[in-house]
Protein backbone atom coordinates (compact mmCIF):
# COMPACT_ATOMS: atom_id res chain seq x y z
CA UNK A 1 -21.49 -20.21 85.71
CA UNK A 2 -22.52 -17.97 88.61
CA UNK A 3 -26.01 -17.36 89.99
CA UNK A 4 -26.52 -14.61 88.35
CA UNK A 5 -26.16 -16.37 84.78
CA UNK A 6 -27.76 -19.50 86.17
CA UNK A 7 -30.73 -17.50 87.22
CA UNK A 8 -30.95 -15.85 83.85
CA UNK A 9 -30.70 -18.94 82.08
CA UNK A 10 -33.46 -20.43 84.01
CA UNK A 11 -35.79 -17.22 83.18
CA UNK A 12 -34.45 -18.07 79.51
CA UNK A 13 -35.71 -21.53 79.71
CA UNK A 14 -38.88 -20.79 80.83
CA UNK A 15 -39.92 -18.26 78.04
CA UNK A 16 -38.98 -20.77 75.70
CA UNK A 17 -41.31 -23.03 76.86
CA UNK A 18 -44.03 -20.51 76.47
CA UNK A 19 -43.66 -22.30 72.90
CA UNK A 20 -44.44 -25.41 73.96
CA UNK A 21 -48.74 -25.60 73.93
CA UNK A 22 -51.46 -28.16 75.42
CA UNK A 23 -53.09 -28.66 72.03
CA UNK A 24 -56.28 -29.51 74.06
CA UNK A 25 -56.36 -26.26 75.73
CA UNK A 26 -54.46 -23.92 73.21
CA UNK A 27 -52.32 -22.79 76.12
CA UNK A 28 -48.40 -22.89 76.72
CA UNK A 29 -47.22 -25.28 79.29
CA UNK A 30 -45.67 -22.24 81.31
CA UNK A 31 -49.06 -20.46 81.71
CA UNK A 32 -50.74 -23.68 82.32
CA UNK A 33 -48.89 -24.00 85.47
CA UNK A 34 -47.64 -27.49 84.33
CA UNK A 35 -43.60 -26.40 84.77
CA UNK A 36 -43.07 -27.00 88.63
CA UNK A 37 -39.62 -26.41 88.52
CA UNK A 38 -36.26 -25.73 86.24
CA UNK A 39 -32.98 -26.23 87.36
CA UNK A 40 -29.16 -26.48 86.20
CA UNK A 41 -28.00 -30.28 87.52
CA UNK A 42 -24.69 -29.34 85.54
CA UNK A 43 -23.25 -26.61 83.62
CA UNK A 44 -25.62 -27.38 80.06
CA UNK A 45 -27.68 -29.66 81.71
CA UNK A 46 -30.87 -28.71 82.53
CA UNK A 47 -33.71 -30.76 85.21
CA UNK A 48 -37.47 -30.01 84.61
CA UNK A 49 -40.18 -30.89 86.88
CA UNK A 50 -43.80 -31.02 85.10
CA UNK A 51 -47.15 -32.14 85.33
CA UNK A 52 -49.78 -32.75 83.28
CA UNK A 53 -53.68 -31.89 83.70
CA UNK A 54 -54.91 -35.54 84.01
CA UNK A 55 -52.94 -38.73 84.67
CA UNK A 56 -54.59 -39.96 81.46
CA UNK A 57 -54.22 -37.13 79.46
CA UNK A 58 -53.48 -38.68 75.68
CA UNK A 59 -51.16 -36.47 74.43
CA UNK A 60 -48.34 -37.21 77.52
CA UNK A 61 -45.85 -38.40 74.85
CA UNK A 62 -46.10 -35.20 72.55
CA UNK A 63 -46.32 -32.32 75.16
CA UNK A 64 -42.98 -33.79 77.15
CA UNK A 65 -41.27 -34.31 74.01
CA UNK A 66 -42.28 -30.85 73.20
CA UNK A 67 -40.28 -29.76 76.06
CA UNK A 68 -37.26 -32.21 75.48
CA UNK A 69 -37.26 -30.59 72.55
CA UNK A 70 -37.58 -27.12 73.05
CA UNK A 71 -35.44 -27.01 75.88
CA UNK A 72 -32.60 -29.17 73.63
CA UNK A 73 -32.06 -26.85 70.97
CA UNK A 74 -31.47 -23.75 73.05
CA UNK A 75 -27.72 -23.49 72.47
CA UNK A 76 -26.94 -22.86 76.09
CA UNK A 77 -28.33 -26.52 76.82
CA UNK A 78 -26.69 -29.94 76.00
CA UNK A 79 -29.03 -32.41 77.75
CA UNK A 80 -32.58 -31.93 79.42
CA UNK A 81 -34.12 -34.25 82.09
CA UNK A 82 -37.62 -33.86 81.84
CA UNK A 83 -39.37 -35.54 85.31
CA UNK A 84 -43.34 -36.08 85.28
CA UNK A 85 -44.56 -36.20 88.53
CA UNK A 86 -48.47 -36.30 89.83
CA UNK A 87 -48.00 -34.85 92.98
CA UNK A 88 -48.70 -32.09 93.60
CA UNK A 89 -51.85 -32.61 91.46
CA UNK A 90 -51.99 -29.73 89.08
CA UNK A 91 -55.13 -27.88 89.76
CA UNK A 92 -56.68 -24.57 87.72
CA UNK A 93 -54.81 -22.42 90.42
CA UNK A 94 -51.33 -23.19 89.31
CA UNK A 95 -52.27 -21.03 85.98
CA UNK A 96 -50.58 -17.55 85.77
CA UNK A 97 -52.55 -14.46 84.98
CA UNK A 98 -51.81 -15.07 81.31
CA UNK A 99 -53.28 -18.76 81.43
CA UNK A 100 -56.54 -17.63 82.97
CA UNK A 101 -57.30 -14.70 80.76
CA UNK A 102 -56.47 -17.43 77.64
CA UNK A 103 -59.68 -19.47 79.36
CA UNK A 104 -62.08 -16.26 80.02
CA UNK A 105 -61.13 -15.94 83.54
């Protein structure tokens, strides 16, 4: 795969976690700012970096399965290594236009 393709199937990866929603907050993980990076380890094989709001937030287990999941059945992707880091700590200013407008901002 060239860069190109892998850079398209990144942008493809990240719109179809747009699906993927804090239930909390009624907003997709992508406009959240929660996504800190997507990469290709591996032709099919894709790495995610995210975040969460809180450390303790109690839906952990459903949101990154959500994007396991979403990621999975994209038929361009095989496997999906989704890392959950705390640092940076995700903060109100990681949300994209589209995030803040969902919250009144």
């Amino acid at each position: 795969m060239n860069l190109q393709e892998q850079v398209a199937l990144i942008e493809k990866i990240r719109t179809n976690l747009k699906r993927v929603y804090d239930p909390e907050l009624n907003i997709n993980v992508v406009d959240l700012g929660l996504i800190y990076d997507i990469s290709l380890l591996e032709d099919r094989i894709a790495a995610i970096t995210m975040t969460l709001t809180t450390p303790g937030c109690p839906l952990h287990d459903s949101i990154v399965s959500g994007v396991r999941y979403c990621v999975e059945e994209m038929e361009e992707i095989d496997e999906v290594d989704v890392q959950l880091v705390w640092e940076p700590a995700w903060t109100p200013e990681r949300m994209t236009e589209d995030g803040l407008r969902a919250i009144g901002r």
